[in-house]
PDB file of N, CA and C in Angstrom:
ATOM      1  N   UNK A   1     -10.104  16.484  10.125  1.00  0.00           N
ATOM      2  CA  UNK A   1     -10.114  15.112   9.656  1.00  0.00           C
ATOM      3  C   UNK A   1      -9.816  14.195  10.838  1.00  0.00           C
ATOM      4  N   UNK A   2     -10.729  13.466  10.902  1.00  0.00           N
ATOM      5  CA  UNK A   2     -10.322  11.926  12.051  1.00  0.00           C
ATOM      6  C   UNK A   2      -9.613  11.371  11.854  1.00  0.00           C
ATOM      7  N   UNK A   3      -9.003  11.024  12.571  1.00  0.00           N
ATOM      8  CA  UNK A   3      -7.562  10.037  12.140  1.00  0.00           C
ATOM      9  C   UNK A   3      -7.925   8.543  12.577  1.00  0.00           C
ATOM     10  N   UNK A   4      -7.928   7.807  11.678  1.00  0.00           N
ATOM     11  CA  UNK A   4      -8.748   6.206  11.905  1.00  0.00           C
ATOM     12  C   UNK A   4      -7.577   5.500  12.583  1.00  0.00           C
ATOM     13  N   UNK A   5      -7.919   4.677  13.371  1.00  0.00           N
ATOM     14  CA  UNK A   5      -7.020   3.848  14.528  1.00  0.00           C
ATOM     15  C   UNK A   5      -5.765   3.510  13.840  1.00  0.00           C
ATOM     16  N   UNK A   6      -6.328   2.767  13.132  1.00  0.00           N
ATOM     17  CA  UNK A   6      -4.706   2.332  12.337  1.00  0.00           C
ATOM     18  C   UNK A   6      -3.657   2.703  12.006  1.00  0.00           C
ATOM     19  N   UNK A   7      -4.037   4.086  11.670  1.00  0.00           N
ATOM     20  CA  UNK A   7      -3.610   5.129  11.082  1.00  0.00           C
ATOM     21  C   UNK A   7      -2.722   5.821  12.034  1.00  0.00           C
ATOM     22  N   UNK A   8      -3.292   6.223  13.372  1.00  0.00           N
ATOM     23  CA  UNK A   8      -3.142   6.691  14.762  1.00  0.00           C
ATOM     24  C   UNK A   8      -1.609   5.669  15.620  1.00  0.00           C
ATOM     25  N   UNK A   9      -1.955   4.200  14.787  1.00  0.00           N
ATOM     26  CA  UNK A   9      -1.272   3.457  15.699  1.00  0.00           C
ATOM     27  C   UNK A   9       0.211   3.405  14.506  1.00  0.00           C
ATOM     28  N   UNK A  10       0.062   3.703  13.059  1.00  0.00           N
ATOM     29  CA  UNK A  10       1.580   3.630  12.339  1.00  0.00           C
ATOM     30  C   UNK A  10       2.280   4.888  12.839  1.00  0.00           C
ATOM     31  N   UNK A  11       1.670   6.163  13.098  1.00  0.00           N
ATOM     32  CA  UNK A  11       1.886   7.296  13.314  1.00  0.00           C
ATOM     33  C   UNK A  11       2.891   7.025  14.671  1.00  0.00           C
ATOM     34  N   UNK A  12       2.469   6.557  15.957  1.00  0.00           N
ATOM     35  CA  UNK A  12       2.685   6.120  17.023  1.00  0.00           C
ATOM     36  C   UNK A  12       4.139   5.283  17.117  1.00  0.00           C
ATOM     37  N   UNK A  13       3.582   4.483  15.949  1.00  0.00           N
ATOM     38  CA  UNK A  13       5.357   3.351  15.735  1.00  0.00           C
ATOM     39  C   UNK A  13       6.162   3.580  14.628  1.00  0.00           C
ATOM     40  N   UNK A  14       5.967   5.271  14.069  1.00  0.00           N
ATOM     41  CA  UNK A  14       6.885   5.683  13.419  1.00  0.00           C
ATOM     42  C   UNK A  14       7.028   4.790  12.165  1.00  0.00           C
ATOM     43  N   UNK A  15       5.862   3.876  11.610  1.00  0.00           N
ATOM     44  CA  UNK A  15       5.476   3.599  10.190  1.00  0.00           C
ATOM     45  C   UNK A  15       5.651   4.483   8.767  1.00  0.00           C
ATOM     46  N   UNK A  16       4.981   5.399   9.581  1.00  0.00           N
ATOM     47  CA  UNK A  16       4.526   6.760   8.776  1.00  0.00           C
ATOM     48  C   UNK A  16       4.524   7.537   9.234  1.00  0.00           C
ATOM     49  N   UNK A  17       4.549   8.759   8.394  1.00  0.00           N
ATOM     50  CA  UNK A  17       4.090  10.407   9.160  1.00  0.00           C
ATOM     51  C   UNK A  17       3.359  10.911   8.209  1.00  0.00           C
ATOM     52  N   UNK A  18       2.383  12.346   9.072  1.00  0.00           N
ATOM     53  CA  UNK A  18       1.725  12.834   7.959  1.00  0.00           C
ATOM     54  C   UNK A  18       1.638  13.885   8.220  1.00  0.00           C
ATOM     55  N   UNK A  19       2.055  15.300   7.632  1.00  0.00           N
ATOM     56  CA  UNK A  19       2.500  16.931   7.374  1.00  0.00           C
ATOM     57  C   UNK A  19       0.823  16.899   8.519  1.00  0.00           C
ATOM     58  N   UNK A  20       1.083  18.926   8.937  1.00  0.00           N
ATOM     59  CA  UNK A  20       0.834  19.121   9.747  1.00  0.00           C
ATOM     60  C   UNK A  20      -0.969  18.992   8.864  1.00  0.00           C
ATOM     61  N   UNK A  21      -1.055  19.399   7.842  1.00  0.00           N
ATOM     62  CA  UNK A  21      -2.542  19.258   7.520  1.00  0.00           C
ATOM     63  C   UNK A  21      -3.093  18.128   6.742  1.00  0.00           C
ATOM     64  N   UNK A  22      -2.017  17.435   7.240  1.00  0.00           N
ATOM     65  CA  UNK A  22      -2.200  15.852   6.801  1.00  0.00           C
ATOM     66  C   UNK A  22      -2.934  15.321   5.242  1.00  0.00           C
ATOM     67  N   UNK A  23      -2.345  16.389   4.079  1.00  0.00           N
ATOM     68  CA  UNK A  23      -2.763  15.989   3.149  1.00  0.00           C
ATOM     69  C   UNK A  23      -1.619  15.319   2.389  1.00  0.00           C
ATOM     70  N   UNK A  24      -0.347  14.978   3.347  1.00  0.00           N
ATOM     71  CA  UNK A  24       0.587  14.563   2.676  1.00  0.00           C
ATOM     72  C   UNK A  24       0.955  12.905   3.689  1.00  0.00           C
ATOM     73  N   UNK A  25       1.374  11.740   3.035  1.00  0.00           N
ATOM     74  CA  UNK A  25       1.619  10.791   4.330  1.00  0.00           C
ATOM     75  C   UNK A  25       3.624  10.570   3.524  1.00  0.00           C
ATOM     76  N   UNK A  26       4.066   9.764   4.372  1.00  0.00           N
ATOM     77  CA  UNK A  26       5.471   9.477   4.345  1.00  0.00           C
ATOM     78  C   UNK A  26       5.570   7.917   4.406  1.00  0.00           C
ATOM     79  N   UNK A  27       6.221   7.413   4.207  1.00  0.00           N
ATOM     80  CA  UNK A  27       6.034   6.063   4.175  1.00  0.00           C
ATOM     81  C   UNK A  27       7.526   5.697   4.649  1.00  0.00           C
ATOM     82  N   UNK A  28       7.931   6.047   5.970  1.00  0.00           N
ATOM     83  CA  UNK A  28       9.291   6.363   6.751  1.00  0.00           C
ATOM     84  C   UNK A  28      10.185   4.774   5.863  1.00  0.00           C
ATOM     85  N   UNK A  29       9.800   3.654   6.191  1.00  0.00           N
ATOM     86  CA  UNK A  29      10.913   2.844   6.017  1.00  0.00           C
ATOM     87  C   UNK A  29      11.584   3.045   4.345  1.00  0.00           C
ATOM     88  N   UNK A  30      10.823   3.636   3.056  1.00  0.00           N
ATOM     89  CA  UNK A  30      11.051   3.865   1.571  1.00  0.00           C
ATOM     90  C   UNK A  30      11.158   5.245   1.475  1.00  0.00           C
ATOM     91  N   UNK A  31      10.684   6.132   2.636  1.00  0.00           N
ATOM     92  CA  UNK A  31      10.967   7.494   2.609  1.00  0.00           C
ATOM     93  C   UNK A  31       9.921   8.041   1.011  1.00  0.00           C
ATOM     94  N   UNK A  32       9.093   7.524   1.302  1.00  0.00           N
ATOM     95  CA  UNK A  32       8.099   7.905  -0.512  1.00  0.00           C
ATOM     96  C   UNK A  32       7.162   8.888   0.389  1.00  0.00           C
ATOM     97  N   UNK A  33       6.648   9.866  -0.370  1.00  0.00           N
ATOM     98  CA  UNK A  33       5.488  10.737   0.166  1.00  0.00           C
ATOM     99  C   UNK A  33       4.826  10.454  -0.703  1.00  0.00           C
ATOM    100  N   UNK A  34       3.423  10.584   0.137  1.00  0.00           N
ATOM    101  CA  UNK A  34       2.605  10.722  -1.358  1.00  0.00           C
ATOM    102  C   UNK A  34       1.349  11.805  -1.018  1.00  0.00           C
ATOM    103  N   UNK A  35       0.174  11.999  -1.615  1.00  0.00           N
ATOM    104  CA  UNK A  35      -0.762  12.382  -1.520  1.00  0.00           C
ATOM    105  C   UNK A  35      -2.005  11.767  -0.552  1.00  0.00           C
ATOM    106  N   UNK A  36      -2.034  12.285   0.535  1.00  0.00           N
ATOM    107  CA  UNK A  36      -2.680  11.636   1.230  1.00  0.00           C
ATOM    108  C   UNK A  36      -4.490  12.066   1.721  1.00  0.00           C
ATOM    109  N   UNK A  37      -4.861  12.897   0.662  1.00  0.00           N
ATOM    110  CA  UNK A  37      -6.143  13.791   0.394  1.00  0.00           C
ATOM    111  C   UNK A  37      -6.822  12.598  -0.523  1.00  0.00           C
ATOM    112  N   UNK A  38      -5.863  11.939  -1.521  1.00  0.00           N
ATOM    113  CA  UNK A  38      -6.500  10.583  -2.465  1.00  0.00           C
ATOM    114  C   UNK A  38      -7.024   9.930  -1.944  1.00  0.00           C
ATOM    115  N   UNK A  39      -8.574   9.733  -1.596  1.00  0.00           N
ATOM    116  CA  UNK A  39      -9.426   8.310  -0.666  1.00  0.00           C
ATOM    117  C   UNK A  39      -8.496   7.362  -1.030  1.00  0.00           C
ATOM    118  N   UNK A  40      -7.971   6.853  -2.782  1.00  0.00           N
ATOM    119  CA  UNK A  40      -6.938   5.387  -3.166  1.00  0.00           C
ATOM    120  C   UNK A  40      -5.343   5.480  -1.702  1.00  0.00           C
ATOM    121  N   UNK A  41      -5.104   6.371  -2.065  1.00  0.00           N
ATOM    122  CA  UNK A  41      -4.039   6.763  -0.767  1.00  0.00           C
ATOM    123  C   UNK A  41      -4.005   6.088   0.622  1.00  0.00           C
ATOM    124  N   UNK A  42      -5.820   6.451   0.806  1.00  0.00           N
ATOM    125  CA  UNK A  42      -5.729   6.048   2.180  1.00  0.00           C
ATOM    126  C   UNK A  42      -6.358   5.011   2.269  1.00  0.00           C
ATOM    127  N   UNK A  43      -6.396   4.614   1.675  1.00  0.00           N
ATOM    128  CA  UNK A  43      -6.843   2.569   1.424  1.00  0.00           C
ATOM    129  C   UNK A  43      -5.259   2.041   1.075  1.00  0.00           C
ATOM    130  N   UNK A  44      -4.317   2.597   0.704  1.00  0.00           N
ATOM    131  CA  UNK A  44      -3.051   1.901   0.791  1.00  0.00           C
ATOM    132  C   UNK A  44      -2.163   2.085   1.981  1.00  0.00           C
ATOM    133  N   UNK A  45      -2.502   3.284   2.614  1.00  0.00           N
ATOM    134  CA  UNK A  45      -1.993   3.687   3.783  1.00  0.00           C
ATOM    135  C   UNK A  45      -2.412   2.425   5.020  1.00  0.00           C
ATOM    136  N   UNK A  46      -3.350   1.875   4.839  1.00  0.00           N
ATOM    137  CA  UNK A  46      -4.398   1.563   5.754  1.00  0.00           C
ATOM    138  C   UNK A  46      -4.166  -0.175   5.415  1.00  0.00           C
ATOM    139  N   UNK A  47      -3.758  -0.077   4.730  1.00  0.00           N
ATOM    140  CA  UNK A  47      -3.878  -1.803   4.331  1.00  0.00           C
ATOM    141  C   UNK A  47      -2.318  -2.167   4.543  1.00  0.00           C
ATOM    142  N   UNK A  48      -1.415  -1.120   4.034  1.00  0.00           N
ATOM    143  CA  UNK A  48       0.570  -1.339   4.149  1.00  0.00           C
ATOM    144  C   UNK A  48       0.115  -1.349   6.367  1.00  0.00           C
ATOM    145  N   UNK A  49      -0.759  -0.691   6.922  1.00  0.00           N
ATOM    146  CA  UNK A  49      -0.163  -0.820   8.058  1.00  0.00           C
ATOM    147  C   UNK A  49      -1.061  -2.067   8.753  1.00  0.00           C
ATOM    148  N   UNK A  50      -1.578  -2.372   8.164  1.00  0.00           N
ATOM    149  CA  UNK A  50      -2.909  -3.401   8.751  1.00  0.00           C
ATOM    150  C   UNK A  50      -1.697  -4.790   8.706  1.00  0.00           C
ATOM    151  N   UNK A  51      -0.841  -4.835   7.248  1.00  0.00           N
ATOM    152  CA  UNK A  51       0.044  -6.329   6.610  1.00  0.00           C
ATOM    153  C   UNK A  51       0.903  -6.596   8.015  1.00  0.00           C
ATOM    154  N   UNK A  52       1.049  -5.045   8.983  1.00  0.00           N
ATOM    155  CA  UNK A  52       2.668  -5.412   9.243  1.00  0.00           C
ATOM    156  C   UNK A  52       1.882  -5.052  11.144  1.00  0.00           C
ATOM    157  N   UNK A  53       0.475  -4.245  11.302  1.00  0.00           N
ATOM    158  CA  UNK A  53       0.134  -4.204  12.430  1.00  0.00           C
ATOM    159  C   UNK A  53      -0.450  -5.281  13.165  1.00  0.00           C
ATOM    160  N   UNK A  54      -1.084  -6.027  12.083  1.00  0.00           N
ATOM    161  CA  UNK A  54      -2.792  -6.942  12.490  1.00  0.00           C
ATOM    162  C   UNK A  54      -1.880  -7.886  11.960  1.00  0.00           C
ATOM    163  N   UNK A  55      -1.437  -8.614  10.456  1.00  0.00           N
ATOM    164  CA  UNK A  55      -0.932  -9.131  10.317  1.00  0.00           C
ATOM    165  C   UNK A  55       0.550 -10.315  10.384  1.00  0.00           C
ATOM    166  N   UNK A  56       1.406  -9.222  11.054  1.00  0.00           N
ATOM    167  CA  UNK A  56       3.056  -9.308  11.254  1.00  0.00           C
ATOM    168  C   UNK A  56       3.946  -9.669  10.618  1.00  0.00           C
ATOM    169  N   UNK A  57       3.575  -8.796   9.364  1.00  0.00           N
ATOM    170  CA  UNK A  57       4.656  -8.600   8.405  1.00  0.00           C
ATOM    171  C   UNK A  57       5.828  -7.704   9.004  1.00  0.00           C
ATOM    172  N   UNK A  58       6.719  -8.074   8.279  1.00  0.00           N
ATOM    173  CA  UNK A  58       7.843  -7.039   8.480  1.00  0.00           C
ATOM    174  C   UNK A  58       8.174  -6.266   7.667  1.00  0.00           C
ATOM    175  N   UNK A  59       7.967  -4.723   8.121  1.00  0.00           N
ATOM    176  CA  UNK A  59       8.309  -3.440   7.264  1.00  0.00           C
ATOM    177  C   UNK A  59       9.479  -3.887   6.257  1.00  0.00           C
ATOM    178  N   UNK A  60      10.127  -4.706   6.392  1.00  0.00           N
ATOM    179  CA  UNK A  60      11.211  -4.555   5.610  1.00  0.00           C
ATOM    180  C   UNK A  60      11.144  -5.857   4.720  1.00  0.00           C
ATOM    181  N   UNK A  61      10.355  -6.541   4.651  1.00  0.00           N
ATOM    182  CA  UNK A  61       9.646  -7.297   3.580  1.00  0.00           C
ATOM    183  C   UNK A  61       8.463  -6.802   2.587  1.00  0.00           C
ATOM    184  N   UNK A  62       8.138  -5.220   2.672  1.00  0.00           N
ATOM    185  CA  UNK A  62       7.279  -4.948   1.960  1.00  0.00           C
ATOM    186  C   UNK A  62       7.698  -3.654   1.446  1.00  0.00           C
ATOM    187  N   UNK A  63       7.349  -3.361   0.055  1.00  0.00           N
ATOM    188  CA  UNK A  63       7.698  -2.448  -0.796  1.00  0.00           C
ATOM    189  C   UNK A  63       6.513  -1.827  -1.561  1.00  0.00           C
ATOM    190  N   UNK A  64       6.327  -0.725  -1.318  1.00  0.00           N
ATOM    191  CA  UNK A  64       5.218   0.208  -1.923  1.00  0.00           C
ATOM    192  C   UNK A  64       5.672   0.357  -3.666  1.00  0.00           C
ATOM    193  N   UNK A  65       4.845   0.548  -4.292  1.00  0.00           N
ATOM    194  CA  UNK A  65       4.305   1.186  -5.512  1.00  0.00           C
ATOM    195  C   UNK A  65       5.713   0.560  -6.687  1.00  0.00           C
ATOM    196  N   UNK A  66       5.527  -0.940  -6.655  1.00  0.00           N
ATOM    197  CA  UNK A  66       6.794  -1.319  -7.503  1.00  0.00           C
ATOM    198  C   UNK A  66       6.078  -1.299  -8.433  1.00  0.00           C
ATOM    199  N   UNK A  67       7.183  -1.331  -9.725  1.00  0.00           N
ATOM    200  CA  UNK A  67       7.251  -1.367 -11.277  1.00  0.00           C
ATOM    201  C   UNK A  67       6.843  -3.205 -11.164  1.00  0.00           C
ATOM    202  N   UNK A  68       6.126  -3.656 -11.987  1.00  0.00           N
ATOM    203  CA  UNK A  68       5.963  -4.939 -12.372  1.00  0.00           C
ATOM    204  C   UNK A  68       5.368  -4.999 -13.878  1.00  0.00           C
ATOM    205  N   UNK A  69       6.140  -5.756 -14.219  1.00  0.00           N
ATOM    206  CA  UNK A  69       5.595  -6.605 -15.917  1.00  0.00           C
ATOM    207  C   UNK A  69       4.479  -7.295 -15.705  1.00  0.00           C
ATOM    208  N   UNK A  70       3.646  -6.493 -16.515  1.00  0.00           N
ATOM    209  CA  UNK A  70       2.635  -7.543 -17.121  1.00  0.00           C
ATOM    210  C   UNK A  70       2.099  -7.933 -18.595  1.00  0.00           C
ATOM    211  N   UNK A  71       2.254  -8.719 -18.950  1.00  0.00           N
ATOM    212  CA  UNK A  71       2.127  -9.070 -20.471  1.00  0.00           C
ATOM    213  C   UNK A  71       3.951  -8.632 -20.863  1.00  0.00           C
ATOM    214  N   UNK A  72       2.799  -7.494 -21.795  1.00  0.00           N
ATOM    215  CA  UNK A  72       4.134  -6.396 -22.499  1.00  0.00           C
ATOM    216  C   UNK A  72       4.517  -5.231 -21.817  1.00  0.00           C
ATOM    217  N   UNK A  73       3.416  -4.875 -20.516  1.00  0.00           N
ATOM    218  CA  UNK A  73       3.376  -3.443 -19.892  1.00  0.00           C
ATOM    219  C   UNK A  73       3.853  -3.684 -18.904  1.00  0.00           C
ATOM    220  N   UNK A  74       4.172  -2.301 -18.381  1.00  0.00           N
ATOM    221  CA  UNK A  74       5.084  -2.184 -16.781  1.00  0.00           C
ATOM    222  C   UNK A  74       4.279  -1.258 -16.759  1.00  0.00           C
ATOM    223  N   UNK A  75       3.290  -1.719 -15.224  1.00  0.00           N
ATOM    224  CA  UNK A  75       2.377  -1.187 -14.441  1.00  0.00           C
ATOM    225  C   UNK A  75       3.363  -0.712 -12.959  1.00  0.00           C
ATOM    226  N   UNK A  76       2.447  -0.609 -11.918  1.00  0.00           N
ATOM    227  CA  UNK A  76       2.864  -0.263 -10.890  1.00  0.00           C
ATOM    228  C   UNK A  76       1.992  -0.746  -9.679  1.00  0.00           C
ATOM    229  N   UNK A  77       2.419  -1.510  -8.968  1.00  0.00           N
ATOM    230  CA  UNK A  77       1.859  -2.683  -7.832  1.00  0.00           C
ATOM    231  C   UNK A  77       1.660  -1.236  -6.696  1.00  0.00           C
ATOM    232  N   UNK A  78       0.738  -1.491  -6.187  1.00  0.00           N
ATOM    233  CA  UNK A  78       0.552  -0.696  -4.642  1.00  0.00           C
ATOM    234  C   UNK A  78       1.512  -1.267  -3.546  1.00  0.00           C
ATOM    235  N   UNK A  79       1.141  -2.646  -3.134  1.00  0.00           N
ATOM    236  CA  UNK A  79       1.828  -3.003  -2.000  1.00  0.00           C
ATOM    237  C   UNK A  79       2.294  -4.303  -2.788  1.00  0.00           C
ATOM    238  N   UNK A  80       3.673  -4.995  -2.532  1.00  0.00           N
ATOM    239  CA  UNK A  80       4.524  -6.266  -2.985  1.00  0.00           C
ATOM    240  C   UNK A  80       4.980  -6.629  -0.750  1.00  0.00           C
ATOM    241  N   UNK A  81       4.649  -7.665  -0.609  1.00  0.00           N
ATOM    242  CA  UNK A  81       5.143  -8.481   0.508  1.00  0.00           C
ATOM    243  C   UNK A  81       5.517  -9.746  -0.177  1.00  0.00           C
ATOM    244  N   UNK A  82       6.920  -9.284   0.145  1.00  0.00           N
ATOM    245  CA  UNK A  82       8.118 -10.285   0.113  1.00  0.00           C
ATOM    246  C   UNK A  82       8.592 -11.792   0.705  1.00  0.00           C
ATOM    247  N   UNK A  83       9.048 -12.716   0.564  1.00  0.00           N
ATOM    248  CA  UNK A  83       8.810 -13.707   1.500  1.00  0.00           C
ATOM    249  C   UNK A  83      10.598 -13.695   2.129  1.00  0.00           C
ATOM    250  N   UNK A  84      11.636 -12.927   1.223  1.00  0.00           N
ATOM    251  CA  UNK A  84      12.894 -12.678   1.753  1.00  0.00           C
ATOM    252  C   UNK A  84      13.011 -11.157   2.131  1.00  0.00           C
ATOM    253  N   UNK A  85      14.433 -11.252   2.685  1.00  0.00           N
ATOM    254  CA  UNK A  85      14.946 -10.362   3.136  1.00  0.00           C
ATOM    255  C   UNK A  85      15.489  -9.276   1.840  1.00  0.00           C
ATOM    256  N   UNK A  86      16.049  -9.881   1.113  1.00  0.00           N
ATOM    257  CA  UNK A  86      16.774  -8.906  -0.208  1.00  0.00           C
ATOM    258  C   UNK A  86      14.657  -8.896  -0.965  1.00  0.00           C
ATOM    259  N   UNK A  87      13.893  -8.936  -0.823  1.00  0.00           N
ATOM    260  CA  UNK A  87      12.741  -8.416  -1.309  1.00  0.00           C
ATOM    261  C   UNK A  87      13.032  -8.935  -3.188  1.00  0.00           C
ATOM    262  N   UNK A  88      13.117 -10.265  -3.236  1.00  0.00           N
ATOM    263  CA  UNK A  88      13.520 -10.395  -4.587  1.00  0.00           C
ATOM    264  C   UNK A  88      12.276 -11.923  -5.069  1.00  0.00           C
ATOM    265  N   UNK A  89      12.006 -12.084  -3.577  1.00  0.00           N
ATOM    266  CA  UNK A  89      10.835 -13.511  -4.478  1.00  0.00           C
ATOM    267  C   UNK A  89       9.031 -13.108  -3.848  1.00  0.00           C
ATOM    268  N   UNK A  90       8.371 -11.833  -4.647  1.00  0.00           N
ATOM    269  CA  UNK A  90       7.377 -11.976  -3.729  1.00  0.00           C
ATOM    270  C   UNK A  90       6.388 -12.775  -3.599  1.00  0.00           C
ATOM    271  N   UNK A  91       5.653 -12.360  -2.307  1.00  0.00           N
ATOM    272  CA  UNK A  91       4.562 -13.983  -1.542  1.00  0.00           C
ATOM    273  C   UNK A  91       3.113 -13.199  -1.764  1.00  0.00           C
ATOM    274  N   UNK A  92       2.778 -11.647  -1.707  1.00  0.00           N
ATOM    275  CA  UNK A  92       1.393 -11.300  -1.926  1.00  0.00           C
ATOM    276  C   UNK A  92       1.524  -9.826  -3.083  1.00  0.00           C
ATOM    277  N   UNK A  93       0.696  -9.300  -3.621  1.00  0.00           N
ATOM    278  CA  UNK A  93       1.110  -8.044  -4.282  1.00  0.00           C
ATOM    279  C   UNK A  93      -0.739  -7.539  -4.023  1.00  0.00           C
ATOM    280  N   UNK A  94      -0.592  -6.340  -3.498  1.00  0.00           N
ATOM    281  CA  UNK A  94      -1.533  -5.894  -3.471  1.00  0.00           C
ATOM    282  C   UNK A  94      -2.130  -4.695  -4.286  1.00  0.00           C
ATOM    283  N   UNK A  95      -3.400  -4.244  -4.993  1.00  0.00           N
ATOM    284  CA  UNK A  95      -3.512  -3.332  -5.650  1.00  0.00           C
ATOM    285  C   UNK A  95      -5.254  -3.230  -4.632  1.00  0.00           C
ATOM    286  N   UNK A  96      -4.944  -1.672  -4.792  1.00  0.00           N
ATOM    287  CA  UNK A  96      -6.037  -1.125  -3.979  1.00  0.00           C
ATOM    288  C   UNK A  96      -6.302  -0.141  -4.938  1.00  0.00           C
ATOM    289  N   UNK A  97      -7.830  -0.159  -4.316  1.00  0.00           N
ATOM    290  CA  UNK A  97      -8.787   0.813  -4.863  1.00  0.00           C
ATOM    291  C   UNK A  97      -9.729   1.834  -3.646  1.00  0.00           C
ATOM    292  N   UNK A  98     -10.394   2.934  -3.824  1.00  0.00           N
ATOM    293  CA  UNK A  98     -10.848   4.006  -3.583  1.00  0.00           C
ATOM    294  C   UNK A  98     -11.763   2.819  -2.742  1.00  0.00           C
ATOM    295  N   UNK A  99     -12.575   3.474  -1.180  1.00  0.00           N
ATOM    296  CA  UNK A  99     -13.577   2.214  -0.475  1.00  0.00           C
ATOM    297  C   UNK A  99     -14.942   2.471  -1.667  1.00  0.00           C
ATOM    298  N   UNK A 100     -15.041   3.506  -2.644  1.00  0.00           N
ATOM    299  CA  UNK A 100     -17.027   3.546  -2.811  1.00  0.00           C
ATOM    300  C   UNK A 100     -16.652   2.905  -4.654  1.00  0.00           C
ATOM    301  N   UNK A 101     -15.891   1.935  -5.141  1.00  0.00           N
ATOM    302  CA  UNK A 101     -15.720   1.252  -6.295  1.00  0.00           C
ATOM    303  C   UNK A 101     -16.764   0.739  -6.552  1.00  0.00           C
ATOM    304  N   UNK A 102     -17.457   0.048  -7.567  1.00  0.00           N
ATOM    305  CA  UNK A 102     -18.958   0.003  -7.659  1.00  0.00           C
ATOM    306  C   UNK A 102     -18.290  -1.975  -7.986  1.00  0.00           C
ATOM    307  N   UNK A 103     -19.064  -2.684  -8.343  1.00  0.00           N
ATOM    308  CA  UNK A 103     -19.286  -3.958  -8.251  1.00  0.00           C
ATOM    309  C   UNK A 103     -18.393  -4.451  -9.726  1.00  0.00           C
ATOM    310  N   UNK A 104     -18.893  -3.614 -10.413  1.00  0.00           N
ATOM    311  CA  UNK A 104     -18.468  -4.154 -11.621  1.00  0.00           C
ATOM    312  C   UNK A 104     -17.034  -3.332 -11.771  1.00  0.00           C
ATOM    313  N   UNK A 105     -16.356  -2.406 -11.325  1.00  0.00           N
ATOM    314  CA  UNK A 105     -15.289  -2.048 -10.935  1.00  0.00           C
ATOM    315  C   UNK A 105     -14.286  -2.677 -10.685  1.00  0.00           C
ATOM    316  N   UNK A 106     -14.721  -3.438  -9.123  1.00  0.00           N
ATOM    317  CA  UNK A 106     -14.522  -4.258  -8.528  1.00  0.00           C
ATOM    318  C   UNK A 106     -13.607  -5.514  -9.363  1.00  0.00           C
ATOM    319  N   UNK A 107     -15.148  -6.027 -10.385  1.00  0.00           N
ATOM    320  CA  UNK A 107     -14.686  -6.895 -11.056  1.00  0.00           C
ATOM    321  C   UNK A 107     -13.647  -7.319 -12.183  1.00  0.00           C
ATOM    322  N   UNK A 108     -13.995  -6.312 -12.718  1.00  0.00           N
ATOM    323  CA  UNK A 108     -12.792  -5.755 -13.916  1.00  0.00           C
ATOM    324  C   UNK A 108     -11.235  -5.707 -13.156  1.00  0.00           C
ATOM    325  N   UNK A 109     -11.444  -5.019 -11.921  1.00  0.00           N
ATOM    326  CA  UNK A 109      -9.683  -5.067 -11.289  1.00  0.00           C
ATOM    327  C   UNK A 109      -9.355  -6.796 -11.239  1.00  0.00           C
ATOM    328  N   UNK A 110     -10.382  -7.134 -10.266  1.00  0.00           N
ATOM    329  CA  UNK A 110      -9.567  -8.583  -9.949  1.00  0.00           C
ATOM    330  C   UNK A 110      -9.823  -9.632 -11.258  1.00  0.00           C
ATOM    331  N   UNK A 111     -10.263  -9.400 -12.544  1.00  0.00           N
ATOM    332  CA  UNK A 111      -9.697 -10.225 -13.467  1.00  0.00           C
ATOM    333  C   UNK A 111      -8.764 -10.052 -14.362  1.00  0.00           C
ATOM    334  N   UNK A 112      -8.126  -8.960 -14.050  1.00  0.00           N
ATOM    335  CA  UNK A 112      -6.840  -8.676 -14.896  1.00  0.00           C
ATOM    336  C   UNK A 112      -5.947  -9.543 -14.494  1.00  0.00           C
ATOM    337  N   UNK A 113      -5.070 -10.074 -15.488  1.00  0.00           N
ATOM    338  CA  UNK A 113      -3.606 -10.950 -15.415  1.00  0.00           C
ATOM    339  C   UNK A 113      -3.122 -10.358 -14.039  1.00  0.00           C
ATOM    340  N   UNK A 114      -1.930 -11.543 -13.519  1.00  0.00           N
ATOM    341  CA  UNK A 114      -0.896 -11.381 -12.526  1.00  0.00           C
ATOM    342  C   UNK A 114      -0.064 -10.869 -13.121  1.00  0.00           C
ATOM    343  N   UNK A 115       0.677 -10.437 -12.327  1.00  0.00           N
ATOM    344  CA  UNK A 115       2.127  -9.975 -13.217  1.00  0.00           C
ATOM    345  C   UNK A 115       3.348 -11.060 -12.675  1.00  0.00           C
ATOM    346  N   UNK A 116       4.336 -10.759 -13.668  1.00  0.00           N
ATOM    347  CA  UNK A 116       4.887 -11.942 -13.578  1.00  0.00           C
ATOM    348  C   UNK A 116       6.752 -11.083 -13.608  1.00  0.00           C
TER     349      UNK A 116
END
């Protein structure tokens, strides 16, 4: 498996790690493992390091795979970037999907409610 730049460069600044046959990633600052064989995986892998590489977020303003209310349900957010330090008012919440989602896929995700 190729290891895509980004990927190469969290590895490098100790973002993340990923087991020796790299079907597992770590998400060092929350200490979460997850499955890293999931294409969805590595579109969250890839986007948590893009917020804080390309972007300049700070690892410690962003929180993987939170619980959030929506409506009546408690779903689960991929990526939450925070605008404080205690991670209590967030500024973006991200939900990712697999890269080959088809159009109308697509569409159905981004018209679901915010959560609140």
């Amino acid at each position: 498996m190729n290891i895509n730049p980004i990927i190469q460069q969290g590895l490098e600044q100790g973002l993340i790690k990923l087991d020796n046959d790299k079907k597992y990633i770590t998400y060092v600052q929350q200490n979460k493992r997850r499955n890293y064989a999931d294409p969805e995986e590595q579109v969250q892998a890839e986007t948590f390091l893009k917020l804080i590489l390309n972007y300049g977020y700070s690892p410690s303003h962003i929180q993987l795979f939170v619980k959030v209310t929506m409506g009546s349900t408690t779903k689960e957010a991929d990526i939450v970037v925070y605008h404080d330090d205690a991670c209590q008012a967030p500024y973006i919440i991200v939900e990712c999907k697999k890269p080959d989602i088809s159009e109308q896929e697509f569409n159905n995700y981004s018209s679901k409610p915010m959560p609140h």
